[in-house]
N, C-alpha and C. Protein backbone atom coordinates (compact mmCIF):
# COMPACT_ATOMS: atom_id res chain seq x y z
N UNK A 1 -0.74 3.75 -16.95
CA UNK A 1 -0.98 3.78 -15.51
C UNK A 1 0.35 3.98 -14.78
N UNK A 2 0.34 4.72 -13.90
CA UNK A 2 1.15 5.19 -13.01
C UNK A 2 1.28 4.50 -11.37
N UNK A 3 2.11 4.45 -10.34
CA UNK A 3 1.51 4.28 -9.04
C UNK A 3 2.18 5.38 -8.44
N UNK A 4 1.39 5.84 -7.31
CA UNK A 4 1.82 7.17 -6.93
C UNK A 4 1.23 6.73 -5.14
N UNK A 5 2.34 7.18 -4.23
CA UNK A 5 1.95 7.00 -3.00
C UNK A 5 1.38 8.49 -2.28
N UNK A 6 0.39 8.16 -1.34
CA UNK A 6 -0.28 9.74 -0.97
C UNK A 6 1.22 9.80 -0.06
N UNK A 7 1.66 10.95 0.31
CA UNK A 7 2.30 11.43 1.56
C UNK A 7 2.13 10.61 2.80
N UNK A 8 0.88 10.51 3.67
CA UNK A 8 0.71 9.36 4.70
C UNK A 8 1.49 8.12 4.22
N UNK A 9 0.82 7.15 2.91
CA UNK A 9 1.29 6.39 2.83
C UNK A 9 2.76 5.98 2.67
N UNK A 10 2.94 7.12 1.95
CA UNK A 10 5.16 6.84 2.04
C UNK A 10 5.70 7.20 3.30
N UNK A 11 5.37 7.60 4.03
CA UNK A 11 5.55 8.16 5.41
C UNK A 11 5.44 6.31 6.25
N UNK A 12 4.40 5.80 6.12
CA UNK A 12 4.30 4.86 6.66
C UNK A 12 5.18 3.49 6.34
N UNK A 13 5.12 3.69 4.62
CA UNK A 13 5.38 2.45 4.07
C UNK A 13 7.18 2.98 4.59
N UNK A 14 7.92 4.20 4.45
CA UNK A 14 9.04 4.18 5.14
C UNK A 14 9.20 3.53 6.30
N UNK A 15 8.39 4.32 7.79
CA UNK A 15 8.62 3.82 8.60
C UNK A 15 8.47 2.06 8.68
N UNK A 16 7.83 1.85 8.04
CA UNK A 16 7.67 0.43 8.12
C UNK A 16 9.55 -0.43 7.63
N UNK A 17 9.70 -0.05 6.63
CA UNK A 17 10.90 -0.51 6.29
C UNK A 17 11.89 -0.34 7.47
N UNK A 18 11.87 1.23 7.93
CA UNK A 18 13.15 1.36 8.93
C UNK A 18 13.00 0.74 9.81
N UNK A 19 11.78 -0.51 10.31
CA UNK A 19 11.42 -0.92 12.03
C UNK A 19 11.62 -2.18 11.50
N UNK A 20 11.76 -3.06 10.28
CA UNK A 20 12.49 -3.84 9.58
C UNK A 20 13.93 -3.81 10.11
N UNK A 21 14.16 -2.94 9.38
CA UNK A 21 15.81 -2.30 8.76
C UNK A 21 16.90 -2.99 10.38
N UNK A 22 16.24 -2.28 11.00
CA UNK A 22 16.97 -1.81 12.30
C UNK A 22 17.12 -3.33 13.11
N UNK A 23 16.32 -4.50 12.59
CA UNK A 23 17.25 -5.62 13.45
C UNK A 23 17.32 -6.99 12.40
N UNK A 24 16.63 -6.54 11.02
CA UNK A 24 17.06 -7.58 9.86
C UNK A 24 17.55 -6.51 8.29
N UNK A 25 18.68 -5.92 8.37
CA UNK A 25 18.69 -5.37 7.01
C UNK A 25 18.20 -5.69 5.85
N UNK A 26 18.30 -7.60 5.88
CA UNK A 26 18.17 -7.95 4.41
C UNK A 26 16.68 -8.07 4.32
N UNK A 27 16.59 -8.23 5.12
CA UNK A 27 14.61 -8.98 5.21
C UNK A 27 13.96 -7.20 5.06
N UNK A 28 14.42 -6.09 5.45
CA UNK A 28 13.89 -4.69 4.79
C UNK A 28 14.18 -4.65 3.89
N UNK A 29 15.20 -4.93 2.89
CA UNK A 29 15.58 -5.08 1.20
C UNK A 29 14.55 -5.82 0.28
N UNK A 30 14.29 -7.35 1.43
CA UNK A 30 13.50 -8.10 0.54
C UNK A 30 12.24 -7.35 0.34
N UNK A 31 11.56 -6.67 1.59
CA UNK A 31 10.71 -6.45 2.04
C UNK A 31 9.79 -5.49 0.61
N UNK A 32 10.91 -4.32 0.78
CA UNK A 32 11.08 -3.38 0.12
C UNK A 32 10.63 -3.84 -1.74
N UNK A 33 11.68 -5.00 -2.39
CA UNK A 33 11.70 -5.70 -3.40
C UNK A 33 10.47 -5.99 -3.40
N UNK A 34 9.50 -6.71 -2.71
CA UNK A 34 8.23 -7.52 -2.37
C UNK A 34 7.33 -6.46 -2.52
N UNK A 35 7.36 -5.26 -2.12
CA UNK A 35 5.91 -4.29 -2.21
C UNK A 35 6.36 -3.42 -3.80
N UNK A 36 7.67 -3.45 -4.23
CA UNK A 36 7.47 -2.54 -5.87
C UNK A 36 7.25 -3.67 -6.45
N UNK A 37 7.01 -4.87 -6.28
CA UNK A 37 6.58 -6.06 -7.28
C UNK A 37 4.88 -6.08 -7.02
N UNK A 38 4.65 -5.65 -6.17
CA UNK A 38 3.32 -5.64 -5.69
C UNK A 38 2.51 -4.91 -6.83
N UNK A 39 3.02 -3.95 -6.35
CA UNK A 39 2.44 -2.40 -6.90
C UNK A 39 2.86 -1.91 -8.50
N UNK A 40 3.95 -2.89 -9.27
CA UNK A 40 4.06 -3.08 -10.84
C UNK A 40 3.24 -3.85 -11.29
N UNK A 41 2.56 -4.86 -10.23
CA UNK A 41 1.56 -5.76 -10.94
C UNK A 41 0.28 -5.05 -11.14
N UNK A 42 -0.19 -4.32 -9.98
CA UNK A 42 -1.61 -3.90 -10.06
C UNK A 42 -1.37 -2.84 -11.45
N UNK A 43 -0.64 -2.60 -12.14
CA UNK A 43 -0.77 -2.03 -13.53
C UNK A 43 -1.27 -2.65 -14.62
N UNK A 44 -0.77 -4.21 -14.24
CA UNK A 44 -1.24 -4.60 -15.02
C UNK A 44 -2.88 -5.28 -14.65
N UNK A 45 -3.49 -5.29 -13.01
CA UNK A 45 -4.36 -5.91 -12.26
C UNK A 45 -4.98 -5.53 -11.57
N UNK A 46 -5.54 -4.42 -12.38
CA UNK A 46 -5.72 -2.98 -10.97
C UNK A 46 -6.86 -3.77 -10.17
N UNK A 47 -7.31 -4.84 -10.49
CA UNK A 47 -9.18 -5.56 -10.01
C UNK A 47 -8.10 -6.49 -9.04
N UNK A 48 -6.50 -7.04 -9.20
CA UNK A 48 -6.00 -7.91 -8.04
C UNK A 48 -6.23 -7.96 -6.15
N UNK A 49 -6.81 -6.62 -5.85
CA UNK A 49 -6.29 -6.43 -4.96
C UNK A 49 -8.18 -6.42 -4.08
N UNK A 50 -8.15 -7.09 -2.90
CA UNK A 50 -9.53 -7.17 -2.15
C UNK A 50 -10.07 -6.05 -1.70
N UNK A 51 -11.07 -6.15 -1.83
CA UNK A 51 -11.96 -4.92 -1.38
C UNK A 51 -11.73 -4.93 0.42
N UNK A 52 -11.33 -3.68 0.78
CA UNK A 52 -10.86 -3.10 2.36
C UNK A 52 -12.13 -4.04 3.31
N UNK A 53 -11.77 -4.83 4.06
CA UNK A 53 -13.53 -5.18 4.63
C UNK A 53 -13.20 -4.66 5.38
N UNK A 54 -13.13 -3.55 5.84
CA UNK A 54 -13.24 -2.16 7.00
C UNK A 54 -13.58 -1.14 6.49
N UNK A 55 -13.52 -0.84 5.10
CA UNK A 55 -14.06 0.38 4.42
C UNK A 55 -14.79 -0.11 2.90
N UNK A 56 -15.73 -1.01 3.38
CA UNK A 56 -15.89 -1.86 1.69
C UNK A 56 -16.96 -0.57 1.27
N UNK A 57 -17.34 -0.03 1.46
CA UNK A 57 -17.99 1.30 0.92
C UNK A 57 -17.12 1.90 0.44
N UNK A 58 -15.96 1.91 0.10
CA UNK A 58 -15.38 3.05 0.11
C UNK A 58 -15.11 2.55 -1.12
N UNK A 59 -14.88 1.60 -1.64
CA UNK A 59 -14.76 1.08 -3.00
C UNK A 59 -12.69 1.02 -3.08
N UNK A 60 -11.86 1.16 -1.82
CA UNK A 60 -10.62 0.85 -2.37
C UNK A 60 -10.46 -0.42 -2.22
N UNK A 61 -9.39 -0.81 -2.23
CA UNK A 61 -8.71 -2.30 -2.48
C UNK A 61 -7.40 -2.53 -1.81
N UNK A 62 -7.06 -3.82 -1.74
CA UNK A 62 -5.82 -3.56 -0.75
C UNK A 62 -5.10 -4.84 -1.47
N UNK A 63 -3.77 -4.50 -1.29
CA UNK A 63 -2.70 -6.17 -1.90
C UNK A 63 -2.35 -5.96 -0.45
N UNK A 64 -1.55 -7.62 0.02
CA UNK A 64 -1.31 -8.12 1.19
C UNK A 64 0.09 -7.83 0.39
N UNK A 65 1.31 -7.62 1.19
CA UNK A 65 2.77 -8.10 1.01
C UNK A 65 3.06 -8.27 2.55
N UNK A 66 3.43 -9.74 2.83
CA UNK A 66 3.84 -10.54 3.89
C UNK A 66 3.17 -9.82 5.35
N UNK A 67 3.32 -8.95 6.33
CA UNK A 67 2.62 -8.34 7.62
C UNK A 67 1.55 -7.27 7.02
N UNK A 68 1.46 -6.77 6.02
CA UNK A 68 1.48 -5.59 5.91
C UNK A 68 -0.07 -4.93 4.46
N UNK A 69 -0.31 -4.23 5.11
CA UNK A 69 -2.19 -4.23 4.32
C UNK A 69 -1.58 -3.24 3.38
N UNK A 70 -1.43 -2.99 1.92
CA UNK A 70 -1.25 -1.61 1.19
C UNK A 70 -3.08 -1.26 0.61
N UNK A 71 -3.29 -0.40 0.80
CA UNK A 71 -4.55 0.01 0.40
C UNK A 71 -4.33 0.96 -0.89
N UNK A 72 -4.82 0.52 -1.89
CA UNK A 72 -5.31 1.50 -2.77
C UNK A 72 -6.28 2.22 -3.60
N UNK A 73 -6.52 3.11 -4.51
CA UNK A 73 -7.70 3.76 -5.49
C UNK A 73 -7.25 4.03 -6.58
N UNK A 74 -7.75 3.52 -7.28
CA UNK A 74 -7.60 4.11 -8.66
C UNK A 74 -8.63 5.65 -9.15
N UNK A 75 -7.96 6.25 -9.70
CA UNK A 75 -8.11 7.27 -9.87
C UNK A 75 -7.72 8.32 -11.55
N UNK A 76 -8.50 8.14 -12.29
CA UNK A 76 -7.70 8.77 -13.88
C UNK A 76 -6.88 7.45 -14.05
N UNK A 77 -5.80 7.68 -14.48
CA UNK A 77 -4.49 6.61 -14.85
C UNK A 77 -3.87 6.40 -13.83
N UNK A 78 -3.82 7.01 -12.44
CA UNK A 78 -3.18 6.86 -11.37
C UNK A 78 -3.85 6.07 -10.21
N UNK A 79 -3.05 5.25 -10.08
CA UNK A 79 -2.94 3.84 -8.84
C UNK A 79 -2.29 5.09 -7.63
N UNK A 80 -3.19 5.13 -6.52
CA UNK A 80 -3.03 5.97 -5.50
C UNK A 80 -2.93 4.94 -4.61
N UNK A 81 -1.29 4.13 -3.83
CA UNK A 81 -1.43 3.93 -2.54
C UNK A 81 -2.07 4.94 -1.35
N UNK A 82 -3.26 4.79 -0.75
CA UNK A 82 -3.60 5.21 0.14
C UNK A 82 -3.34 5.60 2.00
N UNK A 83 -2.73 4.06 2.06
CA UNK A 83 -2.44 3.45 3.29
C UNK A 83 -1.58 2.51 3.64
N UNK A 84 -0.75 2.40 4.22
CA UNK A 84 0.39 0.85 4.81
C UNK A 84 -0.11 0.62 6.23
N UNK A 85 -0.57 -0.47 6.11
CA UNK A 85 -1.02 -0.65 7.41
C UNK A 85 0.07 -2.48 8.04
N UNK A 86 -0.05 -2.17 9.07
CA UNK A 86 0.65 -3.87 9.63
C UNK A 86 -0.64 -4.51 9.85
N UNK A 87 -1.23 -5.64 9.42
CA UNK A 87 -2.00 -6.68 9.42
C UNK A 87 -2.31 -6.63 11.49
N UNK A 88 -1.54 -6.30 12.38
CA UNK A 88 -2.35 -5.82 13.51
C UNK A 88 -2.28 -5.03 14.16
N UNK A 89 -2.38 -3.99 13.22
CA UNK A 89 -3.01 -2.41 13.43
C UNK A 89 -4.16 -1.87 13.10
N UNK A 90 -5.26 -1.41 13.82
CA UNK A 90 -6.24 -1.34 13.07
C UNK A 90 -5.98 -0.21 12.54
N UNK A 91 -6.38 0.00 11.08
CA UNK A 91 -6.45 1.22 10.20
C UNK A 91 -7.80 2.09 10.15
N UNK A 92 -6.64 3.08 9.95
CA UNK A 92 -7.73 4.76 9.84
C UNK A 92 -8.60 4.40 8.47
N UNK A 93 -9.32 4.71 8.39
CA UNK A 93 -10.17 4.82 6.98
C UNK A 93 -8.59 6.14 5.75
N UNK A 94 -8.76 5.33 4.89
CA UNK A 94 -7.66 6.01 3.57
C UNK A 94 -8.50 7.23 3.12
N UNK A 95 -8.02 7.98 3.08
CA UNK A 95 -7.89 9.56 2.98
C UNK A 95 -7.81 9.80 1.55
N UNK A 96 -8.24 10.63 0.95
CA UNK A 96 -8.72 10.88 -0.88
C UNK A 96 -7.10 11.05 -1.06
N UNK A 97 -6.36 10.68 -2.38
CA UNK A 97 -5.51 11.46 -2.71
C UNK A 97 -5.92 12.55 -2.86
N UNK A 98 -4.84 13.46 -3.40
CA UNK A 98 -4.17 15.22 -3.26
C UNK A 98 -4.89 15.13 -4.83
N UNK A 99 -5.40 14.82 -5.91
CA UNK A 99 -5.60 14.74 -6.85
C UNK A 99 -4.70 14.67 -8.07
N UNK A 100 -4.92 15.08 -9.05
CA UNK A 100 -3.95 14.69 -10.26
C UNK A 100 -3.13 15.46 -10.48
């Protein structure tokens, strides 16, 4: 198993770090540290993570790291972050990955 972020989501999960970054450097480091520990576990836990209750049809899943919703799908061997959302933002419904 692999984890692979769609485009949206690294786009976001960046901006998210840089709006960190810009008035606590270290707390975007930790931040940063906190979501690849996230996302090495669901390799081993791909079932860890709650079903979206905004898109529970949709069958993805989401891990919490501290503000912040990561949504994902599994897909073949690939763990597709979908979405970074801030815990009060409401989120777009997650978008299919680009495929394999």
């Amino acid at each position: 198993m692999i984890v692979r972020l769609t485009p949206p989501a690294r786009a976001r999960l960046l901006a998210a770090v840089a709006y960190i970054k810009a008035e606590r450097p270290h707390a975007a480091r930790d931040f940063r540290t906190r979501v690849d520990s996230a996302l090495r576990r669901l390799i081993d836990f791909l079932e860890s993570g709650l079903f979206i209750p905004e898109f529970s049809r949709l069958g993805s899943r989401e891990v919490l790291v501290g503000s912040y919703r990561l949504f994902y799908r599994v897909q073949g061997d690939v763990i597709w972050v979908v979405g970074v959302w801030h815990d009060a933002q409401i989120p777009n419904e997650p978008t299919e990955p680009a495929g394999p």
